[in-house]
N, C-alpha and C. Protein backbone atom coordinates (compact mmCIF):
# COMPACT_ATOMS: atom_id res chain seq x y z
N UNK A 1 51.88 -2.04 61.92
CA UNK A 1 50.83 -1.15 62.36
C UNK A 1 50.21 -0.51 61.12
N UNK A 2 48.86 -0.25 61.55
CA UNK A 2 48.29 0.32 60.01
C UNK A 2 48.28 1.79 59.81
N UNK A 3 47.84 2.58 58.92
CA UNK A 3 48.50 3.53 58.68
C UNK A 3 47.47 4.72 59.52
N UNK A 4 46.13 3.99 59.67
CA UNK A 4 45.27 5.15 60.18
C UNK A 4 45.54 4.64 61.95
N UNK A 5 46.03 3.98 62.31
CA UNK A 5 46.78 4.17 63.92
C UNK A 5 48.04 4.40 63.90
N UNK A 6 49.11 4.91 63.23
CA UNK A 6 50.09 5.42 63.24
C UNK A 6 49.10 7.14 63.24
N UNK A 7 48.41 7.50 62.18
CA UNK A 7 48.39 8.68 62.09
C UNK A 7 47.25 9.06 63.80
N UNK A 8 46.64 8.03 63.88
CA UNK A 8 46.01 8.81 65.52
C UNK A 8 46.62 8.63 66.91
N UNK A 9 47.96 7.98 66.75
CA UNK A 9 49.10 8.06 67.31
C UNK A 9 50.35 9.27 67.60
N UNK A 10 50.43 10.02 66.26
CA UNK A 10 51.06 11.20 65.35
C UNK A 10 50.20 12.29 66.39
N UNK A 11 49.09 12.30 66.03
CA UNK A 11 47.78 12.97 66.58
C UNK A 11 47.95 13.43 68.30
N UNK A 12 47.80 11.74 68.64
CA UNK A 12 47.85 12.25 70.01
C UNK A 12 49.39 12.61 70.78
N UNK A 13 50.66 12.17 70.17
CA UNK A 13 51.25 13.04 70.56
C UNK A 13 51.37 14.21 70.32
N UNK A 14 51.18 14.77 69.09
CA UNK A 14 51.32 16.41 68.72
C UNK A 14 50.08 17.41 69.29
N UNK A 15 49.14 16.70 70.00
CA UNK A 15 48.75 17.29 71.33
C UNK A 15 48.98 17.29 72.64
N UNK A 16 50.16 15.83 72.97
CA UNK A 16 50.30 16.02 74.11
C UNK A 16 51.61 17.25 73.97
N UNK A 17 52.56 17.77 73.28
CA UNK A 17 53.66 18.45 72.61
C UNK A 17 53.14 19.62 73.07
N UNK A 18 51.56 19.79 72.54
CA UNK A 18 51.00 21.67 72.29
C UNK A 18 51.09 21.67 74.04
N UNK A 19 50.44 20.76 74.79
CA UNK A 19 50.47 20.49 76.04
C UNK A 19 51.55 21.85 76.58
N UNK A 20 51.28 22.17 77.86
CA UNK A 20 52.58 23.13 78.63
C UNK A 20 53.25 21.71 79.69
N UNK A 21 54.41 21.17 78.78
CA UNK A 21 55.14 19.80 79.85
C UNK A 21 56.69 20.48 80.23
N UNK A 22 57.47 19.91 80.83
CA UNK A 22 58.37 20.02 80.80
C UNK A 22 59.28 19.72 79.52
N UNK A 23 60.74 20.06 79.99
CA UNK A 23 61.20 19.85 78.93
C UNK A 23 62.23 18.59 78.46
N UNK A 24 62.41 17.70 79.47
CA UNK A 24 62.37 16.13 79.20
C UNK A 24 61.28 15.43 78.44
N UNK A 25 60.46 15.51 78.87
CA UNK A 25 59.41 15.38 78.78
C UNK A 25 58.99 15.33 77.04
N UNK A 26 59.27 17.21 76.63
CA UNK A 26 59.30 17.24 75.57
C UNK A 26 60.22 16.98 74.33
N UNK A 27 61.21 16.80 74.75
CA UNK A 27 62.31 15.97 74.00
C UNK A 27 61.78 14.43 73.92
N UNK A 28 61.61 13.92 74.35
CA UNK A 28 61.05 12.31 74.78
C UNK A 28 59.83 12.05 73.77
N UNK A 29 59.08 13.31 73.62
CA UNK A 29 57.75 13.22 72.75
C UNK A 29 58.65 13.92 71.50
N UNK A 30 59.08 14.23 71.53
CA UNK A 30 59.22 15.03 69.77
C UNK A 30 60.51 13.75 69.07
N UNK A 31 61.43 12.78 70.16
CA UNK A 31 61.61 11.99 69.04
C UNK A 31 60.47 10.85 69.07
N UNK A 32 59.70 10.40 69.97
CA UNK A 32 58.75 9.64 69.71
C UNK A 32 57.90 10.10 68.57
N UNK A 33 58.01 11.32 68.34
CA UNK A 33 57.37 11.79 66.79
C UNK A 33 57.71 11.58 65.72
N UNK A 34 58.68 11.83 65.69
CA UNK A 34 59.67 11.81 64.62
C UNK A 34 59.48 10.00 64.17
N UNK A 35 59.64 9.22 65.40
CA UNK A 35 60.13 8.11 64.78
C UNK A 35 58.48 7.42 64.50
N UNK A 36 57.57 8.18 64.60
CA UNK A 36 56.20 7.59 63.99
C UNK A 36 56.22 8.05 62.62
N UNK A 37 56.50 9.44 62.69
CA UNK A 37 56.79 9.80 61.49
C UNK A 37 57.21 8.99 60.40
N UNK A 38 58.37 8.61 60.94
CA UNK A 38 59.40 7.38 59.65
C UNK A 38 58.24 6.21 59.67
N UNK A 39 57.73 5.81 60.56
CA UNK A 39 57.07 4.56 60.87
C UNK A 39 55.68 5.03 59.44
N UNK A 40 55.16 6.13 59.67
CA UNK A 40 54.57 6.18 59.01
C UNK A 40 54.80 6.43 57.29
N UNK A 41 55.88 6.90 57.05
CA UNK A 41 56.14 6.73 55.79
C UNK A 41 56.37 5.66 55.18
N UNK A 42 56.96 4.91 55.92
CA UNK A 42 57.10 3.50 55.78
C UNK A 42 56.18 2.83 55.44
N UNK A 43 54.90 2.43 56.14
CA UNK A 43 53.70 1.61 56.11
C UNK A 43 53.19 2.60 54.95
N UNK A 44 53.37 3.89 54.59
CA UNK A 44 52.53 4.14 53.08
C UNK A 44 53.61 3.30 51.89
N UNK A 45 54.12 3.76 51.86
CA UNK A 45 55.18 3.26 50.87
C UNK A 45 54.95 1.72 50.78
N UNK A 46 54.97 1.11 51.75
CA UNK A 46 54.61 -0.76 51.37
C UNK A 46 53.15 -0.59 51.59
N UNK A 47 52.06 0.60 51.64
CA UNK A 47 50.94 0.34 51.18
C UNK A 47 50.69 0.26 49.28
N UNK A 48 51.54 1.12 49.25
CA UNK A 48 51.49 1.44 47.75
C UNK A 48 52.32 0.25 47.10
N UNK A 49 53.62 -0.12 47.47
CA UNK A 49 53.56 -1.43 46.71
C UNK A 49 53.15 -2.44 46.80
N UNK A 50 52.32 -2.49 47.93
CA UNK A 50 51.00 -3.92 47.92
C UNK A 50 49.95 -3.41 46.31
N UNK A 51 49.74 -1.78 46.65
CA UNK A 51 48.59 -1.85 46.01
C UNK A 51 49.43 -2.14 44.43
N UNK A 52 50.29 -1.96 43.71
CA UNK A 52 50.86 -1.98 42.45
C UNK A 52 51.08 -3.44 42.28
N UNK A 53 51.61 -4.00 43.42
CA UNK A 53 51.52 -5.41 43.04
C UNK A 53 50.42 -6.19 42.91
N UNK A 54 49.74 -6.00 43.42
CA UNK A 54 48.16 -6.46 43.64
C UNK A 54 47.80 -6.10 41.89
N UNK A 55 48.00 -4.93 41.78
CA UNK A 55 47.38 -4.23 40.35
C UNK A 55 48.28 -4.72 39.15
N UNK A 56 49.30 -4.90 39.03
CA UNK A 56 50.04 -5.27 38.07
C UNK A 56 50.29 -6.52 37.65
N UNK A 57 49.87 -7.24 38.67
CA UNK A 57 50.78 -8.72 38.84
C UNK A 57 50.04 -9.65 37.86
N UNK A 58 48.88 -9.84 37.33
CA UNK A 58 48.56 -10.54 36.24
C UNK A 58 49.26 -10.01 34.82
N UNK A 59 49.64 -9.19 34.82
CA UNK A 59 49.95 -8.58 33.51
C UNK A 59 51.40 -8.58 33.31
N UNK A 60 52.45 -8.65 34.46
CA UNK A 60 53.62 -9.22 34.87
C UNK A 60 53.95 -10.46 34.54
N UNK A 61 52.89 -11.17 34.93
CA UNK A 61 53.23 -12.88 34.95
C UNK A 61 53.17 -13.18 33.67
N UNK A 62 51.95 -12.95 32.76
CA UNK A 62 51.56 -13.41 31.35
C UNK A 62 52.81 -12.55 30.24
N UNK A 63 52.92 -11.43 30.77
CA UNK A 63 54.12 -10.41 29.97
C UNK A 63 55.97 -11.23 30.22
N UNK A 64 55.96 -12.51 31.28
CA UNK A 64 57.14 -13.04 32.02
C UNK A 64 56.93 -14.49 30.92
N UNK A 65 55.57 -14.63 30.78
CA UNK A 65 55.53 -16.09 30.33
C UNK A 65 55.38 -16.15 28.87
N UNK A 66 55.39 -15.24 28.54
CA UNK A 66 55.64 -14.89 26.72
C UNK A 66 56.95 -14.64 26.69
N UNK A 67 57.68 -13.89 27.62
CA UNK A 67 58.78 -13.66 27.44
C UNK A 67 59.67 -15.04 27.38
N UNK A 68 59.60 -15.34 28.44
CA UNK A 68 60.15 -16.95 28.93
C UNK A 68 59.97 -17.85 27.21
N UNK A 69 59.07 -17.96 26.77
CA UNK A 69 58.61 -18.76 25.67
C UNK A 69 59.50 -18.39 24.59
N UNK A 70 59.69 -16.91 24.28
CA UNK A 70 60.40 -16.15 23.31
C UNK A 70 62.06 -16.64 23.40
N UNK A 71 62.49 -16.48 24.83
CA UNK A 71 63.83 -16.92 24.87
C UNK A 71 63.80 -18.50 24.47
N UNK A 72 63.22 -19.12 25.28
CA UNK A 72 63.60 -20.84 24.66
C UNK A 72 63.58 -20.68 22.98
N UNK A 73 62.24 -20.16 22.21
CA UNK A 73 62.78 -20.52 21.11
C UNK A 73 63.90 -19.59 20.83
N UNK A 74 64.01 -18.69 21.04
CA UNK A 74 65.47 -17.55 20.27
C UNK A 74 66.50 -18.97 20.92
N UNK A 75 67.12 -19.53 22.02
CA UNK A 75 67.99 -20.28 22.30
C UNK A 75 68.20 -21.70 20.61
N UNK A 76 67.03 -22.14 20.76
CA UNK A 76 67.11 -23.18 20.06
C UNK A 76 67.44 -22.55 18.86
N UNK A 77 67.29 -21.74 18.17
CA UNK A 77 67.56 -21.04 16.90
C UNK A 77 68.95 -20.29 17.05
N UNK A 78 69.69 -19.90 18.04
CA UNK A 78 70.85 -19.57 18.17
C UNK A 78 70.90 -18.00 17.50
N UNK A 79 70.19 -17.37 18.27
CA UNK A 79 69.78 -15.77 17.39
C UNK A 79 70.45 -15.32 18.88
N UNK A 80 71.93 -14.77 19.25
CA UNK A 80 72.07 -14.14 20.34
C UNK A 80 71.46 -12.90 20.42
N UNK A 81 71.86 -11.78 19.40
CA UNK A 81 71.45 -10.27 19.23
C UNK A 81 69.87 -10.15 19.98
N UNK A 82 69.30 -11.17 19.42
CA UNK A 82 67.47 -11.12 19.82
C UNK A 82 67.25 -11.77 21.50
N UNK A 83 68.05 -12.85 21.71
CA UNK A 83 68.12 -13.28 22.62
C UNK A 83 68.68 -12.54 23.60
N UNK A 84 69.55 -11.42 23.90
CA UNK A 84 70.28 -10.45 24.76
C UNK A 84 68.87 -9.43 25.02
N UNK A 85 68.13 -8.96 23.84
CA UNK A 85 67.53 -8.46 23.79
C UNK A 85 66.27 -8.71 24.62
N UNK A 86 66.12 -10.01 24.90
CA UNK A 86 64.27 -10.65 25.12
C UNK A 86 64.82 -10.86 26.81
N UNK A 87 66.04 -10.89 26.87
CA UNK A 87 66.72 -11.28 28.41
C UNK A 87 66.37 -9.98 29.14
N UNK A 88 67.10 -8.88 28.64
CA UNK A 88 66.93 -7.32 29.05
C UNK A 88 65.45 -7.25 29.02
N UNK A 89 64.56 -6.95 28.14
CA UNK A 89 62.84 -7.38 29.00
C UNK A 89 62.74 -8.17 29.70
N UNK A 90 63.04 -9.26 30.12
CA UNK A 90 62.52 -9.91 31.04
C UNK A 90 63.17 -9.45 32.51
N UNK A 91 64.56 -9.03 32.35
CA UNK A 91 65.00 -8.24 33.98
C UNK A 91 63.85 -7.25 34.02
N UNK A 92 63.41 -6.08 32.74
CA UNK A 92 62.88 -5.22 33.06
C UNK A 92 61.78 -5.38 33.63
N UNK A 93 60.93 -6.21 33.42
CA UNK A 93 59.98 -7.06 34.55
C UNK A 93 60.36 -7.57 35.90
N UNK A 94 61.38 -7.62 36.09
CA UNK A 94 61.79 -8.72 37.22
C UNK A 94 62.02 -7.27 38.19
N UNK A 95 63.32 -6.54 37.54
CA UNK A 95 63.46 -5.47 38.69
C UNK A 95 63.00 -3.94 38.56
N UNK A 96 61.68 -4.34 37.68
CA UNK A 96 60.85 -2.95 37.61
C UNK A 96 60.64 -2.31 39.30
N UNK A 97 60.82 -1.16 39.56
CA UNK A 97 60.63 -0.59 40.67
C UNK A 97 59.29 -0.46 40.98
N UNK A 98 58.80 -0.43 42.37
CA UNK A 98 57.33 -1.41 42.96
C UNK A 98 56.56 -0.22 43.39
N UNK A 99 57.13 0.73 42.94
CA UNK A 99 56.30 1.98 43.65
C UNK A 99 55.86 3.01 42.60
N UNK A 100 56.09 2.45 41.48
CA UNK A 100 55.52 3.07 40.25
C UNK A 100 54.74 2.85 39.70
N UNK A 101 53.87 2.79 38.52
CA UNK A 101 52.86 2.43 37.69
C UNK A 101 53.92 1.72 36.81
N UNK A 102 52.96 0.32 36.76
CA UNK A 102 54.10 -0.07 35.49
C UNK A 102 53.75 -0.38 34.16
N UNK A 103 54.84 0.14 33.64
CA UNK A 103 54.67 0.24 31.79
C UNK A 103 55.16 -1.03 30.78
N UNK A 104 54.30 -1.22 30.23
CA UNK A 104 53.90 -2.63 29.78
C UNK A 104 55.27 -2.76 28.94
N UNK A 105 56.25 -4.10 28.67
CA UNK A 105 57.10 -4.02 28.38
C UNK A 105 56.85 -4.34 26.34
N UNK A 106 56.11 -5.40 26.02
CA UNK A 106 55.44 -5.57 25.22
C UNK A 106 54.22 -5.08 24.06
N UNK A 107 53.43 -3.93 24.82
CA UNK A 107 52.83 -3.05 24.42
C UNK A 107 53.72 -1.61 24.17
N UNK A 108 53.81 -1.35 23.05
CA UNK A 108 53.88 0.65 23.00
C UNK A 108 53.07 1.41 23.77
N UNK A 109 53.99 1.91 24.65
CA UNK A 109 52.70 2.98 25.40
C UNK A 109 52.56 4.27 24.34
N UNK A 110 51.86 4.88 24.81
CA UNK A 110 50.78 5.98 24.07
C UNK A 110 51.52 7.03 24.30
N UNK A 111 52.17 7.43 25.47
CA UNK A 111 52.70 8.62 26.36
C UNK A 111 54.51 8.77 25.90
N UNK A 112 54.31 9.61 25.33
CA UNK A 112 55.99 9.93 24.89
C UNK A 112 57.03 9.54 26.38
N UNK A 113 56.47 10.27 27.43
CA UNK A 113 56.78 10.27 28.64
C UNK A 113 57.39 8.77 29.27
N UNK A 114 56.43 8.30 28.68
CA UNK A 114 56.00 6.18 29.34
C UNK A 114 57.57 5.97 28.59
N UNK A 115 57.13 6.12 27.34
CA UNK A 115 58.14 5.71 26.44
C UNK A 115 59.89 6.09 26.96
N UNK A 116 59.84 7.58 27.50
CA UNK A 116 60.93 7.54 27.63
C UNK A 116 61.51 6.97 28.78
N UNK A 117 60.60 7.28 30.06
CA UNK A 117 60.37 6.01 30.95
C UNK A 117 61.32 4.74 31.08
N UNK A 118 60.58 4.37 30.11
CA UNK A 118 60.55 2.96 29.47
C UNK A 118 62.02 2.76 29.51
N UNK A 119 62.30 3.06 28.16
CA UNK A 119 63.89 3.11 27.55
C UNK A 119 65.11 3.71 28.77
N UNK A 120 65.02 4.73 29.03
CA UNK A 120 65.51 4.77 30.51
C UNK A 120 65.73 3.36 31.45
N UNK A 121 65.10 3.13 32.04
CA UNK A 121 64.89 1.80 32.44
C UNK A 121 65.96 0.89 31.73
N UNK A 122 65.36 0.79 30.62
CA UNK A 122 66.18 -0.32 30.45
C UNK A 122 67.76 -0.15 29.24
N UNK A 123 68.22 0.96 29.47
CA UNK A 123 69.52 1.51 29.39
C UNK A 123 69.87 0.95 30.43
N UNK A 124 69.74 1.17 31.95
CA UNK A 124 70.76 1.29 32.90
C UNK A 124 70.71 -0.22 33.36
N UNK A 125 69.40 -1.08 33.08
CA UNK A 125 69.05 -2.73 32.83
C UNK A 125 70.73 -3.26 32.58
N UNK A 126 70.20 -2.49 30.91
CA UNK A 126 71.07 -3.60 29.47
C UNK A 126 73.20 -2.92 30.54
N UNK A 127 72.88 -1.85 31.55
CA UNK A 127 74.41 -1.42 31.41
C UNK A 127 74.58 -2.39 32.72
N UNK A 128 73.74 -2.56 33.53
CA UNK A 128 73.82 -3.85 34.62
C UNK A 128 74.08 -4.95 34.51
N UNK A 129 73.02 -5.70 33.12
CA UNK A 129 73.53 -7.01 32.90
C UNK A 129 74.84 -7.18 32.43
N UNK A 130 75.14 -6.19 31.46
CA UNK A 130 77.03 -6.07 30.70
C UNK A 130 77.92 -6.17 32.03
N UNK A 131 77.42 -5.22 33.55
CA UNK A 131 78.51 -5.29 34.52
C UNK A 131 78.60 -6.36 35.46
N UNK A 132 77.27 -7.66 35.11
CA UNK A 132 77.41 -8.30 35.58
C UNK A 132 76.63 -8.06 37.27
N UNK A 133 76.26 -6.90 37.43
CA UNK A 133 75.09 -6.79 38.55
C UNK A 133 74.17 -7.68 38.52
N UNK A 134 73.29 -8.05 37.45
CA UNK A 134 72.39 -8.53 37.64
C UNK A 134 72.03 -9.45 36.71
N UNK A 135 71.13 -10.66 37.33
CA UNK A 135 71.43 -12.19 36.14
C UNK A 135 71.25 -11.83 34.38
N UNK A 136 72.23 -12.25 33.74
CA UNK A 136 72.24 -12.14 32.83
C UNK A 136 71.37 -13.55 32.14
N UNK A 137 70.96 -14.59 32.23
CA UNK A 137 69.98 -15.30 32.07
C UNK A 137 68.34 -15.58 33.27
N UNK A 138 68.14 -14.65 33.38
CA UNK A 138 66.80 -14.28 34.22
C UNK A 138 65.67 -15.66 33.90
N UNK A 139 66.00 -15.96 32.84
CA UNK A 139 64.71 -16.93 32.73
C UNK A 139 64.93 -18.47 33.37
N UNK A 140 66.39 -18.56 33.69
CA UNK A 140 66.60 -19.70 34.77
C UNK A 140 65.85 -19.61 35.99
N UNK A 141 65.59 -18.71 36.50
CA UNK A 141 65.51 -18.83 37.41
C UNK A 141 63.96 -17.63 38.17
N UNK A 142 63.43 -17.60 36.87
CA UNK A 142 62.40 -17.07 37.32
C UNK A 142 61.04 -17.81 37.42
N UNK A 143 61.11 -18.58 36.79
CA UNK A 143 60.05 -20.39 37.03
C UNK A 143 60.73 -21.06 37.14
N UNK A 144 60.47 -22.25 38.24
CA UNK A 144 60.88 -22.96 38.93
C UNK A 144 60.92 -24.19 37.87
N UNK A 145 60.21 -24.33 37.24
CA UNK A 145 59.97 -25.59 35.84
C UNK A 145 60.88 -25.31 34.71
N UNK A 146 61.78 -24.06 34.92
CA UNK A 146 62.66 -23.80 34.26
C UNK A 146 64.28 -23.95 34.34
N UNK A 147 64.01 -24.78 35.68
CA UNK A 147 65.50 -24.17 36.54
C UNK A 147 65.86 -25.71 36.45
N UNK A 148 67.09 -26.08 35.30
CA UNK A 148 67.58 -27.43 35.07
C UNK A 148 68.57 -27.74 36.92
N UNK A 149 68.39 -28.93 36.82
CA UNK A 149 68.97 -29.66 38.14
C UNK A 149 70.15 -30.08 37.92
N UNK A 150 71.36 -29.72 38.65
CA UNK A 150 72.84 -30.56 38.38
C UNK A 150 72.54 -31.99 38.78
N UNK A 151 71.68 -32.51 39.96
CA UNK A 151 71.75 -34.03 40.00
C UNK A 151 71.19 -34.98 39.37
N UNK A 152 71.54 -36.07 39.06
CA UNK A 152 70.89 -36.74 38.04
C UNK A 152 69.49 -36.97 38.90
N UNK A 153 68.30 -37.72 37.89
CA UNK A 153 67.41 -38.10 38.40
C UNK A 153 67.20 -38.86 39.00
N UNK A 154 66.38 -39.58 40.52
CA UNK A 154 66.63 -40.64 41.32
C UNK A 154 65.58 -40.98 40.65
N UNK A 155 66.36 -42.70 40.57
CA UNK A 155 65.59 -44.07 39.94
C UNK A 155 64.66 -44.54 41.01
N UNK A 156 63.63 -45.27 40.92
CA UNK A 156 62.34 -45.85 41.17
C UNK A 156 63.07 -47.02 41.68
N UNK A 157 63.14 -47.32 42.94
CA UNK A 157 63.36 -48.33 43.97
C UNK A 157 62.02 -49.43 43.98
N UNK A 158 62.20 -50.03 44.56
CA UNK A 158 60.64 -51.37 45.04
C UNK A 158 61.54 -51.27 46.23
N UNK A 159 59.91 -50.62 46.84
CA UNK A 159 59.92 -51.00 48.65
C UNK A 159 59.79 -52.56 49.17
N UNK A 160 60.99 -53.01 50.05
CA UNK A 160 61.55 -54.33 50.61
C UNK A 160 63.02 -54.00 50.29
N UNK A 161 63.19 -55.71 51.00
CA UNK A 161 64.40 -55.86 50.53
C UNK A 161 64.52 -56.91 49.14
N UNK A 162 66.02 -56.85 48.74
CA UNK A 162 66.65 -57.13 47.60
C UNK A 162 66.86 -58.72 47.90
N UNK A 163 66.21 -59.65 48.11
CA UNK A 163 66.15 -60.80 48.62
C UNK A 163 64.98 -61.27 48.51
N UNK A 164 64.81 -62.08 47.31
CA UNK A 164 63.74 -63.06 46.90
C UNK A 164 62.97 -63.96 47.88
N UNK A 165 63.92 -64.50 48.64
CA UNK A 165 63.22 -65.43 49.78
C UNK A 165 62.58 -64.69 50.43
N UNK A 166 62.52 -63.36 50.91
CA UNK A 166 61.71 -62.57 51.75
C UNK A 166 59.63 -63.04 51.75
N UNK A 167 59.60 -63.08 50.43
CA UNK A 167 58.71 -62.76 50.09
C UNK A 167 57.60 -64.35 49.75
N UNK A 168 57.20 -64.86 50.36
CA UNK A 168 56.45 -66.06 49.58
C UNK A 168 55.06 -66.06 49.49
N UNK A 169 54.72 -66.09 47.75
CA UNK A 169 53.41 -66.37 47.24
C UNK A 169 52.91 -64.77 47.65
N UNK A 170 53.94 -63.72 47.85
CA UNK A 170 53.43 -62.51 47.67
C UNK A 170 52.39 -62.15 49.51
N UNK A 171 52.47 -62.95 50.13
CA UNK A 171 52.64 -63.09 51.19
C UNK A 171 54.06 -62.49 52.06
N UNK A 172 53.98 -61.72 52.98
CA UNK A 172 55.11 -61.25 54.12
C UNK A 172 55.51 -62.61 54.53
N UNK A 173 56.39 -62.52 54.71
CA UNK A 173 56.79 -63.94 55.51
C UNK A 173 56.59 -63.66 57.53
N UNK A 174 55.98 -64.20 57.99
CA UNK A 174 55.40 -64.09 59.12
C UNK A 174 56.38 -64.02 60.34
N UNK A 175 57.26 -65.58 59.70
CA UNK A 175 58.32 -65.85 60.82
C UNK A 175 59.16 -64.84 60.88
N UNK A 176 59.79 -63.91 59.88
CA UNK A 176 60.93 -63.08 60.00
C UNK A 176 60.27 -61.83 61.05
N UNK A 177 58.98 -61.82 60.62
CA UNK A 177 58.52 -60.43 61.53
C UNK A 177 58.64 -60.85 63.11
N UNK A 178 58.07 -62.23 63.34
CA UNK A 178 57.86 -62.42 64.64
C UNK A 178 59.37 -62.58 65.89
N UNK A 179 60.17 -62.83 64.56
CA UNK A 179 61.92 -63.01 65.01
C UNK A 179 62.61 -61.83 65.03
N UNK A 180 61.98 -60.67 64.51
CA UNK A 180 62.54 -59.04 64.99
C UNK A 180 62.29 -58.70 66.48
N UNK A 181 63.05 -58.13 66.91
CA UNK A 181 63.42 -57.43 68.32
C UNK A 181 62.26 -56.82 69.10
N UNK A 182 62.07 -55.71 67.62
CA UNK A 182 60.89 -54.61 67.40
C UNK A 182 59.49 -54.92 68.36
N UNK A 183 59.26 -56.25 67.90
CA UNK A 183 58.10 -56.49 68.00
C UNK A 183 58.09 -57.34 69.01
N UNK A 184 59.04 -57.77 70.18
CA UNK A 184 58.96 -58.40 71.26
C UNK A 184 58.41 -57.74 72.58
């Protein structure tokens, strides 16, 4: 439900309430209030993280795909210290909270505030990934073109069968079709 018919919902019960009703009646309407109430905090709250995601999300992805780039090479170079490091930004992107403004992980913000923000954040990140809460290689599994497969690769078959005679001058062979069941 959207948020301006929850609130003329809110509305018209807290006039039918002023109303002179009984008092079933008015118990019956004041939790039907209440629970628009929640209803309505609700639908703001996932209004606002539509609107942050909506607003952030190019700057997320390109800030995910530098990151992503940074770890493969730190891997191939075998630099853990930097590599622990580029992992912890990339959670901080992943489980940045959706109801905030978000602060660029890559850029210095301007705002002492942002900054401390910031670092905050990703203290309690870097004390998550150590406890094992939360993926400690994030970049597996945050592009899909990234995410290696345990099964080997399936080999390239030729549609038919494995029987030479099947086939003459690249021609179906006529008689075998007309001698299937299928087609009686």
């Amino acid at each position: 439900m959207t948020i301006s018919k929850i609130k003329s919902k809110i509305r018209s019960e807290q006039r039918l309430l002023n109303k002179s009703i009984n008092e079933e009646t008015k118990q019956s309407v004041t939790r039907k209030l209440d629970g628009l109430r929640y209803d309505l905090q609700k639908a703001t709250q996932s209004e606002k993280e539509r609107k942050f995601s909506q607003k952030y999300h190019k700057i997320k992805f390109f800030e995910k795909r530098k990151l992503v780039r940074i770890i493969n090479k730190l891997k191939k170079e075998g630099k853990e210290k930097e590599l622990f490091k580029q992992r912890l930004n990339l959670n901080y992107i992943i489980h940045y909270p959706k109801t905030i403004k978000y602060i660029s992980i890559l850029n210095t913000p301007s705002k002492a505030e942002d900054r401390e923000q910031r670092d905050n954040q990703l203290a309690t990140l870097s004390e998550k990934m150590l406890n094992n809460q939360i993926d400690a290689e994030p970049e597996l599994v945050i592009f899909k073109s990234n995410i290696t497969s345990s099964r080997p690769p399936v080999e390239a078959q030729e549609i038919g069968s494995d029987n030479p005679g099947d086939l003459e001058n690249g021609e179906d062979n006529v008689d075998n079709i007309s001698n299937d069941d299928f087609f009686e």
